[in-house]
C-alpha atoms as a PDB file:
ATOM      1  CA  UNK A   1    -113.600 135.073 185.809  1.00  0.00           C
ATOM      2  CA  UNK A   2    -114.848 135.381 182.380  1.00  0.00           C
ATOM      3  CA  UNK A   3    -115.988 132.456 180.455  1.00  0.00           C
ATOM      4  CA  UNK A   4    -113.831 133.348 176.981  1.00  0.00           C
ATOM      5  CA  UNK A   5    -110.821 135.309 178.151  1.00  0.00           C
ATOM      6  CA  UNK A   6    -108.669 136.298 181.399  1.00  0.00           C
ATOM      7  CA  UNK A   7    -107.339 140.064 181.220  1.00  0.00           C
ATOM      8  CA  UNK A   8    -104.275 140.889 182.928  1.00  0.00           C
ATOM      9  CA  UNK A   9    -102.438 143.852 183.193  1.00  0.00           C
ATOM     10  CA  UNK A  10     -98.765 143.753 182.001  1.00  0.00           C
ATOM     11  CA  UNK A  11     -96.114 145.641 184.134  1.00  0.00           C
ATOM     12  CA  UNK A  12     -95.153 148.483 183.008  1.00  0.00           C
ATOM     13  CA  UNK A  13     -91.921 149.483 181.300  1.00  0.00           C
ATOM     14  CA  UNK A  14     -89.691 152.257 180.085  1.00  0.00           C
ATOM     15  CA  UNK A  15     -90.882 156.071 180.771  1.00  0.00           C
ATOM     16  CA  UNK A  16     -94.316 156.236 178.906  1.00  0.00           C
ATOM     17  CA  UNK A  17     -97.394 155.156 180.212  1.00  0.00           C
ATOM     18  CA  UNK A  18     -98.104 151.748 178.265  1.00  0.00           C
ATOM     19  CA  UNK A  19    -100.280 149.151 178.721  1.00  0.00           C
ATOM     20  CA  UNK A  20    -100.363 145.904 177.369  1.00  0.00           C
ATOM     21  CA  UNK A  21    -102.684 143.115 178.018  1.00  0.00           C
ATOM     22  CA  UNK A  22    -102.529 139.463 178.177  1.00  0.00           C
ATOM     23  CA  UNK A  23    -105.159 137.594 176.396  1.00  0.00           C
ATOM     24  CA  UNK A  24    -105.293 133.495 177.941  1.00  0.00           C
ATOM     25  CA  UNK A  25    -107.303 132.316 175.522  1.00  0.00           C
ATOM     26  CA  UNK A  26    -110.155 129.311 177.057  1.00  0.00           C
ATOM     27  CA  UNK A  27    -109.219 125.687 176.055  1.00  0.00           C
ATOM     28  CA  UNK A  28    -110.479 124.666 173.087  1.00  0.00           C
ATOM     29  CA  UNK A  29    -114.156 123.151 173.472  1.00  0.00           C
ATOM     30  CA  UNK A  30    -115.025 121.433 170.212  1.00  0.00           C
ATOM     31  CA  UNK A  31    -116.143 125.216 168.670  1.00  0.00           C
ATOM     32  CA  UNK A  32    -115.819 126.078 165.212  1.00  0.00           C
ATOM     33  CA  UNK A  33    -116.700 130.189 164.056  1.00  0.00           C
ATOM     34  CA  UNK A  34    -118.617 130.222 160.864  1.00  0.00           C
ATOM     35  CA  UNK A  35    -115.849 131.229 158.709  1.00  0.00           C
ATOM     36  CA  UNK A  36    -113.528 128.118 159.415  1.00  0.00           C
ATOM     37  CA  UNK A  37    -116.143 126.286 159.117  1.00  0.00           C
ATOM     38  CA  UNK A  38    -117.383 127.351 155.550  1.00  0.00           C
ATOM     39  CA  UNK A  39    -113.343 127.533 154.869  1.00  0.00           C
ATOM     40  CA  UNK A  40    -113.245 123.609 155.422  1.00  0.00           C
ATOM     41  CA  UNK A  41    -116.763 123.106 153.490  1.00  0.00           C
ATOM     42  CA  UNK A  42    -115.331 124.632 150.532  1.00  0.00           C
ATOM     43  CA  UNK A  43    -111.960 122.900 151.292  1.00  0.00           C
ATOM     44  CA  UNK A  44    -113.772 119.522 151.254  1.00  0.00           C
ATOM     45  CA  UNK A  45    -115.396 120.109 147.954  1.00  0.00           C
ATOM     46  CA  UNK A  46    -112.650 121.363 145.957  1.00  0.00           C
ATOM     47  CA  UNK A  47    -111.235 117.974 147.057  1.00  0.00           C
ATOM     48  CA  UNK A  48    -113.952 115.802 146.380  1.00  0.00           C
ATOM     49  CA  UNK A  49    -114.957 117.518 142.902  1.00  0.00           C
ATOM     50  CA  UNK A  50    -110.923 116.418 141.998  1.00  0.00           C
ATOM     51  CA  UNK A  51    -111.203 113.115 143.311  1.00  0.00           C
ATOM     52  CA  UNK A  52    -114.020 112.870 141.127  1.00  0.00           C
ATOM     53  CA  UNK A  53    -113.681 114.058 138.247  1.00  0.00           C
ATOM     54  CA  UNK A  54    -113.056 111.417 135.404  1.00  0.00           C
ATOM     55  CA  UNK A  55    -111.735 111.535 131.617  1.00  0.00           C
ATOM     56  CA  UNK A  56    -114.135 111.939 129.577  1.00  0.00           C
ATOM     57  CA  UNK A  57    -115.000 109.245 127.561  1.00  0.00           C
ATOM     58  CA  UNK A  58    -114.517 108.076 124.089  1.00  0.00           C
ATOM     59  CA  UNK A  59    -118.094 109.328 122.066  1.00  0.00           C
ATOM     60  CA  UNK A  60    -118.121 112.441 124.871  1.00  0.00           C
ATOM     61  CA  UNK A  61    -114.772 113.421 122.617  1.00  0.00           C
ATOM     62  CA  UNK A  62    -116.823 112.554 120.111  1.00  0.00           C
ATOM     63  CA  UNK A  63    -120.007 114.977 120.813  1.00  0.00           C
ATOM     64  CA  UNK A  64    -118.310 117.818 121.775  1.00  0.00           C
ATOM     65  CA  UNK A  65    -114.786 117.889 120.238  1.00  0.00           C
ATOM     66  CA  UNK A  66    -114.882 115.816 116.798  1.00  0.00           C
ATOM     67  CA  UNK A  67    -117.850 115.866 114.368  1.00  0.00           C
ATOM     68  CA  UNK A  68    -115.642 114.424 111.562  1.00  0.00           C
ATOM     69  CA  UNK A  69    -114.770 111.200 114.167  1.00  0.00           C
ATOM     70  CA  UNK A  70    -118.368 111.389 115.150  1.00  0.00           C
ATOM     71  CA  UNK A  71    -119.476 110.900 111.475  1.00  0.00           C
ATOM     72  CA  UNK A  72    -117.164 108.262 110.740  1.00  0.00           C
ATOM     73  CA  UNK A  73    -118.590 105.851 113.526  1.00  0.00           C
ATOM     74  CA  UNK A  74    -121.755 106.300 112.450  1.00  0.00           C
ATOM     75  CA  UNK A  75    -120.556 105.130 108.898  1.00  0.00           C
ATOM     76  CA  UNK A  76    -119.203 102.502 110.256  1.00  0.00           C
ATOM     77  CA  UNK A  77    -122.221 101.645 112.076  1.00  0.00           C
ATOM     78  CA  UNK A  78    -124.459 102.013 108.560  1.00  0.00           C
ATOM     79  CA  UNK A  79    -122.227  99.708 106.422  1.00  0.00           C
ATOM     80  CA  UNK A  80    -122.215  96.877 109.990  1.00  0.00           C
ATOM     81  CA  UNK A  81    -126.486  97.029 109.409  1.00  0.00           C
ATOM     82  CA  UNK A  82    -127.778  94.026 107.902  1.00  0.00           C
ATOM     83  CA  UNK A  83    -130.212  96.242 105.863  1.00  0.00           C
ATOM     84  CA  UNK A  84    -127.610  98.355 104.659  1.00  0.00           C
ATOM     85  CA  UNK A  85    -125.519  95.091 103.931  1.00  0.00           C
ATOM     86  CA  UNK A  86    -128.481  93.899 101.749  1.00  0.00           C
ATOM     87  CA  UNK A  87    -129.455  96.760  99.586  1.00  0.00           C
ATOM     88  CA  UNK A  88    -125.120  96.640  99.291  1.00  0.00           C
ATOM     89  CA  UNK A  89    -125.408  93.516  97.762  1.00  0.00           C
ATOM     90  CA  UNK A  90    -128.316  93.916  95.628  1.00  0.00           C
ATOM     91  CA  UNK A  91    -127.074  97.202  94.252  1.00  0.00           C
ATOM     92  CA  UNK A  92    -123.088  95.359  93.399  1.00  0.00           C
ATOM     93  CA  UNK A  93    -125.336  92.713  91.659  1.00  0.00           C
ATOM     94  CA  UNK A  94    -127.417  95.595  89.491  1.00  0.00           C
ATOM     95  CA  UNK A  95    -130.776  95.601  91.134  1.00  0.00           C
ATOM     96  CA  UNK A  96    -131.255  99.341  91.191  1.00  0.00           C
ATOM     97  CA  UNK A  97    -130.772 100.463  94.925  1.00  0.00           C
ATOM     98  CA  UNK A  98    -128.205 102.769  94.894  1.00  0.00           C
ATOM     99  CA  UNK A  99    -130.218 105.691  94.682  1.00  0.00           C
ATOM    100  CA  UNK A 100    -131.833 104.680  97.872  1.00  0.00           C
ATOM    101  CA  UNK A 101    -129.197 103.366  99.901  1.00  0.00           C
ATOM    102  CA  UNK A 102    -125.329 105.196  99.792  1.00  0.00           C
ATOM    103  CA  UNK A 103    -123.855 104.663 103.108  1.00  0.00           C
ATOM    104  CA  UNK A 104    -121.890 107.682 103.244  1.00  0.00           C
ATOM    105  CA  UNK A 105    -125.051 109.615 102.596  1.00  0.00           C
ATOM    106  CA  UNK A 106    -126.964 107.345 105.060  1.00  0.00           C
ATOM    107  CA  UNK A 107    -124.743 108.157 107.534  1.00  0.00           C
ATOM    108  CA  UNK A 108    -125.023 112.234 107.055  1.00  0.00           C
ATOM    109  CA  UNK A 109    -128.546 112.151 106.921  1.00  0.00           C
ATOM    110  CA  UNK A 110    -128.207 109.833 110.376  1.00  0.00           C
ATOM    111  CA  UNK A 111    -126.232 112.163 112.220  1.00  0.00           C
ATOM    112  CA  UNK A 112    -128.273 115.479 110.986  1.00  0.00           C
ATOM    113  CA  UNK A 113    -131.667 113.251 112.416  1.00  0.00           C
ATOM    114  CA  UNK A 114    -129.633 112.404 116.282  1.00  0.00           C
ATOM    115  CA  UNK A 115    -128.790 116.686 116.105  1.00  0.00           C
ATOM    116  CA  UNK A 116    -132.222 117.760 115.126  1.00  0.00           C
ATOM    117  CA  UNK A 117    -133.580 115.389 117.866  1.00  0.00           C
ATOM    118  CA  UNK A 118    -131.284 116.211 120.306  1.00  0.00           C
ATOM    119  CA  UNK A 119    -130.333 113.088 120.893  1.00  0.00           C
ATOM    120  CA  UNK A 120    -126.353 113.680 121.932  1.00  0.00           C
ATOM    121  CA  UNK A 121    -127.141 115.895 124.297  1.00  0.00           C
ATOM    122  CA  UNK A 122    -129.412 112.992 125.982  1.00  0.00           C
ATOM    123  CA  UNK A 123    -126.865 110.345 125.669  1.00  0.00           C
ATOM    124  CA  UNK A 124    -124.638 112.904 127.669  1.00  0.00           C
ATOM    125  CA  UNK A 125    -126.555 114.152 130.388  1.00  0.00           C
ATOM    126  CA  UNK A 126    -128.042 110.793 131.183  1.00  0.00           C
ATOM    127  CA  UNK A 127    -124.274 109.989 131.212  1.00  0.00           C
ATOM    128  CA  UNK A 128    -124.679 106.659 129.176  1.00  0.00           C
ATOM    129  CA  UNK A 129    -121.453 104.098 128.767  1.00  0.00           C
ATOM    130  CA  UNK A 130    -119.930 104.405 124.969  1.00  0.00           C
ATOM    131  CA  UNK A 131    -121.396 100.471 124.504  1.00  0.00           C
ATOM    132  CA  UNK A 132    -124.957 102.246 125.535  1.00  0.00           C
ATOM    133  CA  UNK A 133    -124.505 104.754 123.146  1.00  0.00           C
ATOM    134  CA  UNK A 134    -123.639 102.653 120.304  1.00  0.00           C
ATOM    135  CA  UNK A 135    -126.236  99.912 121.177  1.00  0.00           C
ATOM    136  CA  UNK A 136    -128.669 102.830 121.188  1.00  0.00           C
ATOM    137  CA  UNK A 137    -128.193 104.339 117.700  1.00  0.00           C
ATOM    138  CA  UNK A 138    -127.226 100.844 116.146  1.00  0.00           C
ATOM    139  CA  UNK A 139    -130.473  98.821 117.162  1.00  0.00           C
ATOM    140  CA  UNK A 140    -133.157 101.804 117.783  1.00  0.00           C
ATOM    141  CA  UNK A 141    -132.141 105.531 115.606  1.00  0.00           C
ATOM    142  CA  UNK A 142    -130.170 103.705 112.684  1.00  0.00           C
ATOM    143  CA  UNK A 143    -132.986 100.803 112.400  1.00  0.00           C
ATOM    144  CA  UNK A 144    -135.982 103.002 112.509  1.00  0.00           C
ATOM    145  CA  UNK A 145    -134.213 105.076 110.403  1.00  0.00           C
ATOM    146  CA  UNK A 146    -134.051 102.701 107.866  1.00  0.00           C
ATOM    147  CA  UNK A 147    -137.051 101.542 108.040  1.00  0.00           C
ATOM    148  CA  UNK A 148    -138.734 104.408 107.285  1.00  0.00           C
ATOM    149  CA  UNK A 149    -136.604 104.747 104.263  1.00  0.00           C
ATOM    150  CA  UNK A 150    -137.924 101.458 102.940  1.00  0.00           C
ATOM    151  CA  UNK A 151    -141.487 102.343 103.761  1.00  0.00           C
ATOM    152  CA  UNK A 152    -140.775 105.602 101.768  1.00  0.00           C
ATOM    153  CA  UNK A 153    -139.454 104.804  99.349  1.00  0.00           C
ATOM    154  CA  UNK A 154    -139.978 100.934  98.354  1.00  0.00           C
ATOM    155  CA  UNK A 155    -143.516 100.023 100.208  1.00  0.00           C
ATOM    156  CA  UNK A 156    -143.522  96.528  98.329  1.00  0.00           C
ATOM    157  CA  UNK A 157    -140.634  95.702  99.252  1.00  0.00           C
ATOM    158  CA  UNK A 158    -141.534  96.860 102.757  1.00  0.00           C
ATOM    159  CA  UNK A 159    -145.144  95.102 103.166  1.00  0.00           C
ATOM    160  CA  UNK A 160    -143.323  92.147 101.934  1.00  0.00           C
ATOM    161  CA  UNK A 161    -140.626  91.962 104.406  1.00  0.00           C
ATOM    162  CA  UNK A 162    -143.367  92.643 106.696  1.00  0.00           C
ATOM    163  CA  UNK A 163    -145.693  89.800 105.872  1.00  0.00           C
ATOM    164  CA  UNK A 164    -142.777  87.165 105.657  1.00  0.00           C
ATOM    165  CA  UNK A 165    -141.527  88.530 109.137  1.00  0.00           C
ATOM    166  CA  UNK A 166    -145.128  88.049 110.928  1.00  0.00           C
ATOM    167  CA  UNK A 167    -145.515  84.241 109.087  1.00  0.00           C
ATOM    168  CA  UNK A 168    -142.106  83.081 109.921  1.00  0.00           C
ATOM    169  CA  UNK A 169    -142.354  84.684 113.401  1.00  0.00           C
ATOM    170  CA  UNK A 170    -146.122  83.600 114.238  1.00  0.00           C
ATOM    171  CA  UNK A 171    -146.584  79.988 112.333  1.00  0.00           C
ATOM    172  CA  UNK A 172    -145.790  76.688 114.377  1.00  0.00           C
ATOM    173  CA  UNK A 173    -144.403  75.473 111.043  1.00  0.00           C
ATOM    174  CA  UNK A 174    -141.094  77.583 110.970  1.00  0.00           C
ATOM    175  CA  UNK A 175    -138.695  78.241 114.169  1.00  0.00           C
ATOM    176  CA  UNK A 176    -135.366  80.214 114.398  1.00  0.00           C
ATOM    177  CA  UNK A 177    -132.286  77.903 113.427  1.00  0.00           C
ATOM    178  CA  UNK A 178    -129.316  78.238 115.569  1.00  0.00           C
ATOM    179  CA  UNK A 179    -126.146  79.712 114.341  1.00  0.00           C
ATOM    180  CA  UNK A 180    -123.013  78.251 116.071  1.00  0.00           C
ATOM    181  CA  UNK A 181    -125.462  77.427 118.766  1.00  0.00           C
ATOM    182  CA  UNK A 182    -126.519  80.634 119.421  1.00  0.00           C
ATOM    183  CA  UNK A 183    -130.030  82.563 118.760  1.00  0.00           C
ATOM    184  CA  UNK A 184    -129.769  85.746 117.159  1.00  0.00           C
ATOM    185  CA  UNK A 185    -130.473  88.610 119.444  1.00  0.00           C
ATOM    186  CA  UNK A 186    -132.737  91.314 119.554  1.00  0.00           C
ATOM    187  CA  UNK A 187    -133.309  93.448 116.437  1.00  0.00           C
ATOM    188  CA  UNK A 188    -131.114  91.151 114.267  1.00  0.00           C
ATOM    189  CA  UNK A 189    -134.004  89.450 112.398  1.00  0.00           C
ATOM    190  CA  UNK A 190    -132.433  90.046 108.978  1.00  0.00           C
ATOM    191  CA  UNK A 191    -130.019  87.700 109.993  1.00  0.00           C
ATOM    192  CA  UNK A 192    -132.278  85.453 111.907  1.00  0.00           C
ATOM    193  CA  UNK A 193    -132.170  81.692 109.324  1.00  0.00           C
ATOM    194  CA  UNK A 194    -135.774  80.254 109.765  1.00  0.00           C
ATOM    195  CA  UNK A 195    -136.311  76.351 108.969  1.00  0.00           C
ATOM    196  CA  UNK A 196    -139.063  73.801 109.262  1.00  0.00           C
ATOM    197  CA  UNK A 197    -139.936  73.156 112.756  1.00  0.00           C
ATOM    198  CA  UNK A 198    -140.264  69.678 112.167  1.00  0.00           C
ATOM    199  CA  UNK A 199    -138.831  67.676 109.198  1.00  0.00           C
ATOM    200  CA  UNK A 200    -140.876  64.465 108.509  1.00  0.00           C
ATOM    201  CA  UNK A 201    -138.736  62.039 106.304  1.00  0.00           C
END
């Protein structure tokens, strides 16, 4: 008896000479031919890449759908800086700074800087959270972008800020005052309040 199949002859019916066969086809044994089995496979995956797949999120819209949306958060972002909030002030109260520092045009020359360095394109394939994103451009591109405005364009005022930064941050004499008894985080040392560290009466 064969191991896959059991041929047997069918009677035979009617004038012509026909023969059929009867194919008893082996219980199933666990086997699966190559094409079900890639059938499944690619069954599988259609059904795991749609279990999967996610909206996309609010700055991936951004990136790849809306440049004018994309342009207005990072205007929002310039006029939120403390820097940008400063040279603000001093240019409403005549102090000559509005050459320097226009937020609209702070925020185009921003944007053209993250394209040249290919920076969206990082923040999407390394698939970074929209808080990631904006903590990323906020506290490191907009701030060093600044920066190097200031260092450009008004090194005295630069070397200043620099030197009163590295006394207040380095001498006993002067801590960090709390604000609503909090410390100001990271990167937010233009709005960091330094005092006395001790106060003798």
């Amino acid at each position: 008896m064969s191991a896959y199949a059991l041929l047997k002859p069918a009677p035979i019916t009617g004038t012509k000479s026909v023969r059929r066969f009867v194919v008893n086809q082996p219980p199933q044994t666990g086997i699966v031919s190559a094409k079900s089995a890639n059938t499944v496979t690619k069954t599988q995956l259609r059904l795991v890449k749609t279990e999967t797949a996610s909206p996309k999120s609010q700055w991936q819209k951004y990136i790849e759908e809306d440049a004018q949306g994309l342009l207005n958060v990072l205007q929002r972002m310039v006029n939120a800086h403390p820097l940008v909030r400063s040279a603000l002030q001093g240019q409403a109260a005549g102090l000559g700074t509005s050459s320097l520092f226009s937020a609209p045009d702070l925020a185009q020359d921003l944007y053209l800087q993250l394209l040249q360095k290919n920076r969206f394109h990082h923040y999407l394939d390394s698939r970074m959270a929209d808080a990631d994103i904006e903590r990323e451009i906020y506290q490191v591109e907009l701030t060093n972008y600044l920066i190097g405005l200031l260092r450009r364009y008004r090194p005295e005022n630069y070397r200043m800020v620099r030197r009163i930064g590295s006394v207040l941050e380095s001498d006993p004499r002067f801590k960090p005052m709390r604000t609503n008894d909090k410390v100001a985080r990271y990167r937010q040392s233009a709005e960091t309040v330094y005092g006395l560290a001790e106060w003798e009466p």
